[in-house]
Protein backbone atom coordinates (compact mmCIF):
# COMPACT_ATOMS: atom_id res chain seq x y z
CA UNK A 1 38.98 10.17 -46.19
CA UNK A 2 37.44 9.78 -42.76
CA UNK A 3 39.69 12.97 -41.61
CA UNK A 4 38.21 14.77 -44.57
CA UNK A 5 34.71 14.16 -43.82
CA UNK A 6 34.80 15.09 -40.05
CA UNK A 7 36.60 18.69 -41.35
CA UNK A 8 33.46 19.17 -43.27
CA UNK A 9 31.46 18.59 -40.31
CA UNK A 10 32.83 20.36 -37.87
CA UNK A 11 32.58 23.85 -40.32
CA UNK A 12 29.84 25.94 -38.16
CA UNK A 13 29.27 23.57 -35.65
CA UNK A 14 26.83 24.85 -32.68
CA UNK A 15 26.18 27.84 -34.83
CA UNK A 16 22.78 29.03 -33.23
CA UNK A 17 19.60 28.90 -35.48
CA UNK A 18 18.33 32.03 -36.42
CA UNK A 19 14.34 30.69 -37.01
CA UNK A 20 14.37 27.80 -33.80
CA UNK A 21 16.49 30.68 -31.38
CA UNK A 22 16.59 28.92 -28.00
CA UNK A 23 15.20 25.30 -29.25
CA UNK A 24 17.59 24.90 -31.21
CA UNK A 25 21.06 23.22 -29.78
CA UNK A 26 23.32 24.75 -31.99
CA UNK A 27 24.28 23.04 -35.64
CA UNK A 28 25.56 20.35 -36.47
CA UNK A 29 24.92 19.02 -40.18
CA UNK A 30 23.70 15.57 -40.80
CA UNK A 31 25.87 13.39 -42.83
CA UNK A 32 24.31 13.95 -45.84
CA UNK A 33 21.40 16.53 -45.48
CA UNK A 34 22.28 20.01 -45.84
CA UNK A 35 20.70 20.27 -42.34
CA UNK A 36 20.62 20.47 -39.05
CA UNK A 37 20.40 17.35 -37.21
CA UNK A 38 19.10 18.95 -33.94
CA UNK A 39 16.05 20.87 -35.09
CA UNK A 40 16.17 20.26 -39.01
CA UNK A 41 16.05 23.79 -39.94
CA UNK A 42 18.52 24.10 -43.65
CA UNK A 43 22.05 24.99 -42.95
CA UNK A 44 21.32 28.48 -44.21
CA UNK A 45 19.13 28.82 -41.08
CA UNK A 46 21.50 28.72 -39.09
CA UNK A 47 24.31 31.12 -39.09
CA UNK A 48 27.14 28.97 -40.01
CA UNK A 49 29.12 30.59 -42.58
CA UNK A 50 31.91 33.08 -41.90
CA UNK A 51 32.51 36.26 -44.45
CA UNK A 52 36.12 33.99 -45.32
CA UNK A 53 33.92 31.41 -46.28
CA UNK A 54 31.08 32.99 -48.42
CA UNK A 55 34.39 35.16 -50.10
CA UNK A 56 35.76 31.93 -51.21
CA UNK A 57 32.63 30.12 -52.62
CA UNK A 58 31.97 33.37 -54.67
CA UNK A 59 35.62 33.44 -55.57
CA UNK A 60 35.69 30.14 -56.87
CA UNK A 61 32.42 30.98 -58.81
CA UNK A 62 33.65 33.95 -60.55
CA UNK A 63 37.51 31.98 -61.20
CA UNK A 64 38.21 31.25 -64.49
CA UNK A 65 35.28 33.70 -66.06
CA UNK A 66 35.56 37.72 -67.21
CA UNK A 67 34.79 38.13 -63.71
CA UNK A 68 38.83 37.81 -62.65
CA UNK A 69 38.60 41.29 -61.22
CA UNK A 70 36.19 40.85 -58.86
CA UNK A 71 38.54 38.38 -57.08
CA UNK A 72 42.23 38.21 -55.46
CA UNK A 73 44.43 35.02 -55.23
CA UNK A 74 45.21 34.51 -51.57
CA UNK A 75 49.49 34.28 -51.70
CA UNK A 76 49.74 31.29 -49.15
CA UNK A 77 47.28 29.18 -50.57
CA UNK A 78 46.22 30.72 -54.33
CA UNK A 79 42.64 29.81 -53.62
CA UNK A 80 40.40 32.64 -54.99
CA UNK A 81 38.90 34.83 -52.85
CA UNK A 82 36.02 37.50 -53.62
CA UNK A 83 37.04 41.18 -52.88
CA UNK A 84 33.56 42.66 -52.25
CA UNK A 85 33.24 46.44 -52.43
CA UNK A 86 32.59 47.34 -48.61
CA UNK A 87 31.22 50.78 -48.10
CA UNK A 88 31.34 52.92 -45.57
CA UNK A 89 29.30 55.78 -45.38
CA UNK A 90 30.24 58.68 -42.72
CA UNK A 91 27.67 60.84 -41.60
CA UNK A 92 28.18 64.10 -39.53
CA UNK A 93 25.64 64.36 -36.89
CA UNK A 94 25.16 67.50 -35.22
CA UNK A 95 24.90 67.04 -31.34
CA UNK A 96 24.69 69.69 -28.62
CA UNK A 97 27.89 70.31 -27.90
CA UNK A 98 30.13 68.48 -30.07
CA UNK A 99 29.66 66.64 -33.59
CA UNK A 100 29.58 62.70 -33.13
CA UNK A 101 30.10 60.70 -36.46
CA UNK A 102 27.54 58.40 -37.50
CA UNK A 103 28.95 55.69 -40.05
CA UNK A 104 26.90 53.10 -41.56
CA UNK A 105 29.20 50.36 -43.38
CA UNK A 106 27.54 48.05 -46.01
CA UNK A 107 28.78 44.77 -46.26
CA UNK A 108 28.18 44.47 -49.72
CA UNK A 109 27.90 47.21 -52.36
CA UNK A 110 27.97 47.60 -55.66
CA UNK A 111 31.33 48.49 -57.44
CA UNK A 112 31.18 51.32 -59.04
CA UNK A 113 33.58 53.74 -58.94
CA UNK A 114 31.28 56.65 -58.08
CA UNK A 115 30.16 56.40 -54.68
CA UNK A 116 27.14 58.56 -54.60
CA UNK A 117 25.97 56.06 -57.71
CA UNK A 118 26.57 53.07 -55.09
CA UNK A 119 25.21 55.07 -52.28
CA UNK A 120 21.76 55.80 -54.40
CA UNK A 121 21.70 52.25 -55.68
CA UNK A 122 21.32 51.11 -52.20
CA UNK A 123 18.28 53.50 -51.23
CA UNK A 124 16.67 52.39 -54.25
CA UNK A 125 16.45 48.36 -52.16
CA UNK A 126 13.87 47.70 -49.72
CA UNK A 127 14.74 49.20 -46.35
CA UNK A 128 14.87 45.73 -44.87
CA UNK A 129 17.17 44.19 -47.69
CA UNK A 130 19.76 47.10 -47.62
CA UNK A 131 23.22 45.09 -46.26
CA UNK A 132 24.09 47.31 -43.40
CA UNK A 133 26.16 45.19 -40.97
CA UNK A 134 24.27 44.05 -38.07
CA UNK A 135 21.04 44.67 -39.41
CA UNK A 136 17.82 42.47 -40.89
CA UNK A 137 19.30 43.39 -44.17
CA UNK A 138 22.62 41.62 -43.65
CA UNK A 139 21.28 38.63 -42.26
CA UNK A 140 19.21 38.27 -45.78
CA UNK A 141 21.83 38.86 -47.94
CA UNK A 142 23.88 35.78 -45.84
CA UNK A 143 20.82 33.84 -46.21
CA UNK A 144 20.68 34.50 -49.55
CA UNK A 145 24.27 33.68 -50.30
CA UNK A 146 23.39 30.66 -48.89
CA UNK A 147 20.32 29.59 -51.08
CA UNK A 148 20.76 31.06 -54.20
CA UNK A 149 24.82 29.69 -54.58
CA UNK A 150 25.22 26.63 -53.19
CA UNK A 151 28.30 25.55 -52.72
CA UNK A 152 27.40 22.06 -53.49
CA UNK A 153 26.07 23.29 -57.25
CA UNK A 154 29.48 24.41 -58.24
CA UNK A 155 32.17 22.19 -56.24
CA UNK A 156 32.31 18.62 -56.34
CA UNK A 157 33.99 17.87 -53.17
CA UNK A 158 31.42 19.74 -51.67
CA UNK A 159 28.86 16.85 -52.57
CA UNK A 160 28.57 13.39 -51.11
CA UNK A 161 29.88 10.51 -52.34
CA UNK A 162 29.86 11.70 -56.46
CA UNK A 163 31.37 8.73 -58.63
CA UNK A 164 34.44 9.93 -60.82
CA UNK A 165 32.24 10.25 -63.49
CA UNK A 166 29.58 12.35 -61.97
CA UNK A 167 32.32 14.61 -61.27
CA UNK A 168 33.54 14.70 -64.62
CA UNK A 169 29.53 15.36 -65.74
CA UNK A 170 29.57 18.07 -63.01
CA UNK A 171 32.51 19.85 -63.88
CA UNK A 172 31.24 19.90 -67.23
CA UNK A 173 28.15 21.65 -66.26
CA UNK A 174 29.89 24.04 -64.11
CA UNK A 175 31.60 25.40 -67.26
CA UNK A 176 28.97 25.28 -69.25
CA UNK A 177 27.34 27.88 -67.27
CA UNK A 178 30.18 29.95 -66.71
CA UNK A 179 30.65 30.06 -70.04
CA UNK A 180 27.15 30.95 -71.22
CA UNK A 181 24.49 32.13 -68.27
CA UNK A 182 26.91 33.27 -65.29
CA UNK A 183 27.28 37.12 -65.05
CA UNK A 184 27.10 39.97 -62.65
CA UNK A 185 25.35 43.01 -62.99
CA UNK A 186 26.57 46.89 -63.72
CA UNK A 187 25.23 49.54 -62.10
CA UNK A 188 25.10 52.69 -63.99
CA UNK A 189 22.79 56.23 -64.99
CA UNK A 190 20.55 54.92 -67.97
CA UNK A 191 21.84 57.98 -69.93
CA UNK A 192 25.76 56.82 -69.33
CA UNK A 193 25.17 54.12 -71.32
CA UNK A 194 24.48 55.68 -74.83
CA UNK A 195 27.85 57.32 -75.02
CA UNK A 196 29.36 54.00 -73.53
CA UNK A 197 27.36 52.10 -76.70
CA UNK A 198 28.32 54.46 -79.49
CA UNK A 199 32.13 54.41 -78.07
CA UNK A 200 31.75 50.65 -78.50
CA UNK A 201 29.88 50.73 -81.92
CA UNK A 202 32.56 52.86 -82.92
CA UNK A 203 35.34 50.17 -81.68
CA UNK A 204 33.75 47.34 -82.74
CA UNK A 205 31.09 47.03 -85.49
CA UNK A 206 31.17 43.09 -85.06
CA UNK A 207 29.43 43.98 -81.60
CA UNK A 208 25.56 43.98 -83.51
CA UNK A 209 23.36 43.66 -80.54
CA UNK A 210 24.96 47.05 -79.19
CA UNK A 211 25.25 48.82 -82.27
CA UNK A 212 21.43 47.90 -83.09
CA UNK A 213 20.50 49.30 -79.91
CA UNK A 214 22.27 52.30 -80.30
CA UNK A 215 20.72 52.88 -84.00
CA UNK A 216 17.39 52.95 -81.89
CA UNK A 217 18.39 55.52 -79.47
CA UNK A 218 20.20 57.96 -81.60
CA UNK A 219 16.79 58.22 -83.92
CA UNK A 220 14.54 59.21 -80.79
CA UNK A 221 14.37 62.86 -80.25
CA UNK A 222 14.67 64.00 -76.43
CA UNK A 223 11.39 64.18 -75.44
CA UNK A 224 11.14 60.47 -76.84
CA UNK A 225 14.35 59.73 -74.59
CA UNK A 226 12.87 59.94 -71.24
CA UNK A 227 10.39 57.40 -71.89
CA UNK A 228 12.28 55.04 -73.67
CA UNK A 229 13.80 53.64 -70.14
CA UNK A 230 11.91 51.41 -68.77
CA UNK A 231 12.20 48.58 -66.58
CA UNK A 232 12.58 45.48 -67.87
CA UNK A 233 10.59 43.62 -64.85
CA UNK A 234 7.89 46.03 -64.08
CA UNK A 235 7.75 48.12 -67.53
CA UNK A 236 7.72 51.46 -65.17
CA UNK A 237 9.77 54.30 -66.36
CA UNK A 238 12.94 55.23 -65.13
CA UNK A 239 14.10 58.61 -64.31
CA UNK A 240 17.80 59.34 -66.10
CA UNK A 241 18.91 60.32 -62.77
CA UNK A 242 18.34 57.39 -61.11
CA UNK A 243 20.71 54.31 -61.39
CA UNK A 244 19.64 51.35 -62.94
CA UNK A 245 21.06 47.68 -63.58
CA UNK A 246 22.53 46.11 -66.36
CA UNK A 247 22.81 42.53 -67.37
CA UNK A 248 25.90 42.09 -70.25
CA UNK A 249 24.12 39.00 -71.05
CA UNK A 250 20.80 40.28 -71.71
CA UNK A 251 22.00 43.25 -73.94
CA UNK A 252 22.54 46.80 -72.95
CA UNK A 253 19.26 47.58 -74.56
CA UNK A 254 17.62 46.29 -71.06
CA UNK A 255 17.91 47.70 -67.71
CA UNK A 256 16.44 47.39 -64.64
CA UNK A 257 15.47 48.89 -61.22
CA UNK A 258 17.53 48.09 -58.52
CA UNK A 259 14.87 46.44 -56.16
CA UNK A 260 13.80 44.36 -59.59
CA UNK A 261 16.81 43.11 -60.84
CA UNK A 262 15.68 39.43 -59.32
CA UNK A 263 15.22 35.81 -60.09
CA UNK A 264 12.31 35.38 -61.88
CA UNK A 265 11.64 32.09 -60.34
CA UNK A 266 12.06 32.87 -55.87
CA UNK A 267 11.41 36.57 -56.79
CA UNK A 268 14.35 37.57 -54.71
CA UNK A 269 16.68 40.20 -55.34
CA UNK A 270 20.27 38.32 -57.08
CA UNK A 271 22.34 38.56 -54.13
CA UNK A 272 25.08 40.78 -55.25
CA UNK A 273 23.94 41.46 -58.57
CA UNK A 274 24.85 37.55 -59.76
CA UNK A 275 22.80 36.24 -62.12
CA UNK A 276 22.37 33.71 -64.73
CA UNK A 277 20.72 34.22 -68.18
CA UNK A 278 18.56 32.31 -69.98
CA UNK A 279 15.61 32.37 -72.39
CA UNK A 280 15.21 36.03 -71.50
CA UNK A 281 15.20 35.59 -68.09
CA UNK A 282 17.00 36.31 -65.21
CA UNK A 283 17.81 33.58 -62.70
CA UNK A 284 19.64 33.14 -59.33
CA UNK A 285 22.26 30.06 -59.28
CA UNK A 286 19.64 27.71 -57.81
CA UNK A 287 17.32 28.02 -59.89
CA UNK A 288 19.31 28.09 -62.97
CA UNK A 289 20.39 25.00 -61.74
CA UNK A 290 17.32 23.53 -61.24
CA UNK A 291 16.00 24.64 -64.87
CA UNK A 292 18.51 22.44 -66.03
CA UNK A 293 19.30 19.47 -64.11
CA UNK A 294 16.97 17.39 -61.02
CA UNK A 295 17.90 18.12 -58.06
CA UNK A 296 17.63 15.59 -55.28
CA UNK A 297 14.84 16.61 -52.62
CA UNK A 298 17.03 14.70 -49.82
CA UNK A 299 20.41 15.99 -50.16
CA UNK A 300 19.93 19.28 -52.24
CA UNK A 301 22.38 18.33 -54.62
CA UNK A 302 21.81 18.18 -58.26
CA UNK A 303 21.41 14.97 -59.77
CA UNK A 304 24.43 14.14 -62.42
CA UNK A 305 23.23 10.08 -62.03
CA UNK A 306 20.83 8.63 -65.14
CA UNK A 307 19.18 6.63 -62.49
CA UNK A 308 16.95 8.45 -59.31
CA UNK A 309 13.88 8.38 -58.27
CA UNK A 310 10.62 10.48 -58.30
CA UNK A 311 8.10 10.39 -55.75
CA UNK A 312 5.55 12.77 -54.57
CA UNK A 313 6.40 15.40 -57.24
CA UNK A 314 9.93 15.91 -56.76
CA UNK A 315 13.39 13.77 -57.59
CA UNK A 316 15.42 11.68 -55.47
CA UNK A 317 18.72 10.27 -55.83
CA UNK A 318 17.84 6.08 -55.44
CA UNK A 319 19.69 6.01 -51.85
CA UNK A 320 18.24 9.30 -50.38
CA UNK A 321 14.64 8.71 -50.28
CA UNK A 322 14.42 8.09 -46.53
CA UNK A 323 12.77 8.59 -43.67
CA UNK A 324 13.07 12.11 -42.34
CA UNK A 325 13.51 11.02 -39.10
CA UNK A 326 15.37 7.99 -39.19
CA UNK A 327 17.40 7.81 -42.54
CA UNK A 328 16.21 4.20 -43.07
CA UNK A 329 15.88 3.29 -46.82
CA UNK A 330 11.93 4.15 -48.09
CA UNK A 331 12.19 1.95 -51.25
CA UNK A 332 9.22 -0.19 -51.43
CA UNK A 333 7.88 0.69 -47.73
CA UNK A 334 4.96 2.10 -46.32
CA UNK A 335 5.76 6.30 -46.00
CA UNK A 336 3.45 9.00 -45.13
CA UNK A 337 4.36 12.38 -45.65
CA UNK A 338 4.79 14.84 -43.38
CA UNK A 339 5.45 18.53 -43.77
CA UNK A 340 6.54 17.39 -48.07
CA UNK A 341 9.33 14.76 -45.86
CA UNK A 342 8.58 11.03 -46.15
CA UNK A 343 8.49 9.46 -43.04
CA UNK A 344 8.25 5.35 -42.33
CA UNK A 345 5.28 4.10 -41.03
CA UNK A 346 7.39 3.40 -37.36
CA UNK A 347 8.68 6.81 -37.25
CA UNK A 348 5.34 8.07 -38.17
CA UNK A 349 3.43 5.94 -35.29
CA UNK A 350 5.78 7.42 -32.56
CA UNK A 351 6.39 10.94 -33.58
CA UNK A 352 3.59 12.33 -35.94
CA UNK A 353 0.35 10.03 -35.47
CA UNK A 354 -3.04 11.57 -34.44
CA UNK A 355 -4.03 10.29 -30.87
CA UNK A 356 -7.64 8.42 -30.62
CA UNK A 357 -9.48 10.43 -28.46
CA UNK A 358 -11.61 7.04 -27.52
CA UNK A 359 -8.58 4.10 -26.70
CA UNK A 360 -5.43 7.20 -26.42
CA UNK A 361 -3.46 5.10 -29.03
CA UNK A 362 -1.53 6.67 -32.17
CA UNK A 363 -3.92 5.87 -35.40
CA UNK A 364 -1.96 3.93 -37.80
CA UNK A 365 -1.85 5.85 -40.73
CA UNK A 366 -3.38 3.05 -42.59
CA UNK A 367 -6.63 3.06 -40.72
CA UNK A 368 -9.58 4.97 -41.23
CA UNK A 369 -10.33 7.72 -38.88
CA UNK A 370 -12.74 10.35 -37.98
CA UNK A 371 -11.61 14.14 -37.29
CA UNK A 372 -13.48 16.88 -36.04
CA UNK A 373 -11.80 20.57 -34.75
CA UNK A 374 -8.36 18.46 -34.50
CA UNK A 375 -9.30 15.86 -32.40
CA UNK A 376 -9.63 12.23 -34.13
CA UNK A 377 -11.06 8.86 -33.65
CA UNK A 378 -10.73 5.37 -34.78
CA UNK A 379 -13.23 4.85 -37.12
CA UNK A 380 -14.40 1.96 -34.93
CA UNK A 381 -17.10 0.51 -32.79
CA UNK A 382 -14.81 0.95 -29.98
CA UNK A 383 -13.38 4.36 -30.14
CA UNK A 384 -16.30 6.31 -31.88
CA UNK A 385 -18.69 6.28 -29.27
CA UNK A 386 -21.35 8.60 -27.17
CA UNK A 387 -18.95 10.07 -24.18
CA UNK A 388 -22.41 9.61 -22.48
CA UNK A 389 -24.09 6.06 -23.91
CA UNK A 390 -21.35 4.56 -25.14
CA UNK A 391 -23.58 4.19 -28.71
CA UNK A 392 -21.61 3.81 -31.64
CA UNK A 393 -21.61 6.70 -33.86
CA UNK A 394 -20.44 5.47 -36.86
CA UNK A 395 -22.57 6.58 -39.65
CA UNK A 396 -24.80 8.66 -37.16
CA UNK A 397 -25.32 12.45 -36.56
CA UNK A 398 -23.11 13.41 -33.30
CA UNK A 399 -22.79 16.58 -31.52
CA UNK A 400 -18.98 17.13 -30.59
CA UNK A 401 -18.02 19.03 -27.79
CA UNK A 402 -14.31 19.91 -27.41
CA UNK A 403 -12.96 16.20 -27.40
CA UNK A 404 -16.26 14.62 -26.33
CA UNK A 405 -19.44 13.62 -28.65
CA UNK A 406 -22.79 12.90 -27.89
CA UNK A 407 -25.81 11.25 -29.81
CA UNK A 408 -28.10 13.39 -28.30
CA UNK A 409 -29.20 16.57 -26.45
CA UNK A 410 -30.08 14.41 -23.80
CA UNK A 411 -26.80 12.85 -23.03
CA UNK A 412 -24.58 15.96 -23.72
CA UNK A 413 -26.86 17.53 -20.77
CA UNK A 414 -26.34 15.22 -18.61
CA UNK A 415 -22.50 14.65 -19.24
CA UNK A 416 -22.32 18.37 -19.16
CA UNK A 417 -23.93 19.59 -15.84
């Protein structure tokens, strides 16, 4: 077991962070945070995971679904790994003298097979969110790889310490949402799809969300036709040119623009098209996840346990509320938070206290204070005080002055000149 857990540590160790840069010592995860233990930032921060290892997490997503094709069994070890659709795009450039090749290679596309389709998909995404390796726009998509499908929401061993029956609850779940929300989006000209539909309704006449849609579309006339696309997020028209996203789940009747095919909680685009369905909406893995089950605000998992904790507006598993900075047990202690973290009241007297600007001692969080511009006070007769007279202020008008305050015009002259 103890040779297990150390292999999970070591993945992406000293990995630099990509929001600290330089402060940062490189990662290394915490034992049971998804974080960094050097500057705290989330392990998506930092930039840990390797292609191989996103492939397989989205591999073992889309095993045992419709989405089969989207992924290839590795022969040595038959673990499932995700065949994205990398494209490269060639570009002639003309130079002076002779023609140098310009080729931009996505990490990520869509796959369709008609590459001018893929290529017009991806100028239809924000500049900055377009995959191109070694750009802005790859870095997000890893990011987003990162946030929106944990691996920890899908895998049990990728959790800490889950009783066998939290991994049976789990793997229950998982299913579940295979089964029912989990799909990926097509890409495809919103005028494709009516010949695609009637095929179908011709095939199948059990298939009654399709055929009812394609009922509707064969009675509009063709000036009717160009206005009956619109997107589904922003109710804008679409041209029939222009490619647009479908979601099998939500019905071929609704279609999207590339740049708003998102989660309708985070508002960012579905990394790779992957979605989840539900009430009409479309959701990243996350947040699908967290529409359905607590998720623990300590380790990031979700919580399969009947018994956790809330506090300050969010859930905790019973033996992860602790101290931010010192992992000690909060249950029943004095915590202040800081930055949304709960911090004990030692931890919080060394690292995070205000400074008394009268006796230069951290402020007990307990104690009253006075602030002014940053700068705080004991709310005592000993540390709220004239810088001049030494009168107490307490209850009196002052006149601050940077770090200093005065009772009067009188003394703040004289400190002054």
């Amino acid at each position: 077991m103890i040779g297990e857990m150390g292999l999970g540590h070591e993945q992406g160790f000293g990995a630099p962070c990509l929001k600290c840069k330089d402060k940062c010592e490189g990662f290394e995860l915490h034992f049971w945070r998804k974080i960094c233990r050097n500057c705290k930032c989330g392990q998506e921060e930092h930039d840990v995971l390797t292609s191989n290892e996103e492939d397989r997490k989205v591999g073992k997503l889309f095993e045992d679904t419709k989405y089969t094709t989207l992924i290839a069994k590795l022969k040595n070890d038959g673990i499932p790994m995700y065949k994205r659709n990398v494209m490269i795009l060639t570009n002639p450039v003309p130079a002076k003298k002779n023609i140098s090749i310009n080729t931009v290679t996505y990490e990520w596309a869509p796959p369709v097979q008609n590459q001018t389709l893929a290529r017009q998909y991806m100028q239809m995404l924000p500049k900055e969110k377009q995959p191109v390796a070694g750009s802005e726009g790859a870095q997000y998509r890893k990011k987003q790889l990162a946030k929106q499908l944990p691996a920890h929401d899908q895998d049990p061993s990728k959790c800490h310490e889950l009783s066998p029956n939290e991994v049976k609850q789990m793997e229950q779940f998982v299913k579940k949402y295979k089964n029912e929300a989990l799909g990926v989006g097509d890409v495809k000209l919103p005028g494709e799809l009516e010949t695609k539909a009637t095929d179908k309704n011709n095939v199948n006449s059990g298939d009654r969300s399709t055929s009812a849609a394609v009922g509707a579309m064969e009675d509009k006339s063709a000036d009717q036709k160009a206005s009956q696309y619109s997107c589904y997020r922003c109710k804008l028209n679409m041209k029939e040119g222009d490619p647009a996203v479908y979601a099998e789940r939500a019905g071929y009747d609704k279609l999207w623009h590339p740049a708003c095919f998102v989660c309708c909680t985070c508002s960012e685009l579905l990394v790779d098209m992957i979605y989840f369905w539900k009430n009409g909406n479309l959701y990243c893995g996350r947040h699908y996840c967290d529409s359905e089950k607590p998720r623990c605000a300590g380790c990031d998992e979700l919580i399969f346990s009947n018994e956790y904790t809330q506090a300050e507006g969010q859930n905790w598993h019973l033996k992860h509320f602790c101290c931010f900075d010192c992992d000690c047990v909060l249950a029943g202690e004095i915590y202040v938070m800081v930055n949304d973290k709960p911090v004990c009241r030692p931890c919080y007297v060394k690292k995070h206290a205000a400074i008394c600007q009268g006796c230069h001692n951290a402020i007990d969080p307990e104690v009253q204070r006075v602030t002014y511009n940053n700068f705080n006070w004991h709310a005592t007769q000993e540390c709220f005080l004239c810088s001049c007279c030494s009168k107490c202020l307490i209850g009196q008008k002052f006149m601050p002055v940077e770090g200093m305050v005065f009772c009067s015009v009188e003394c703040k002259k004289k400190m002054m000149s």
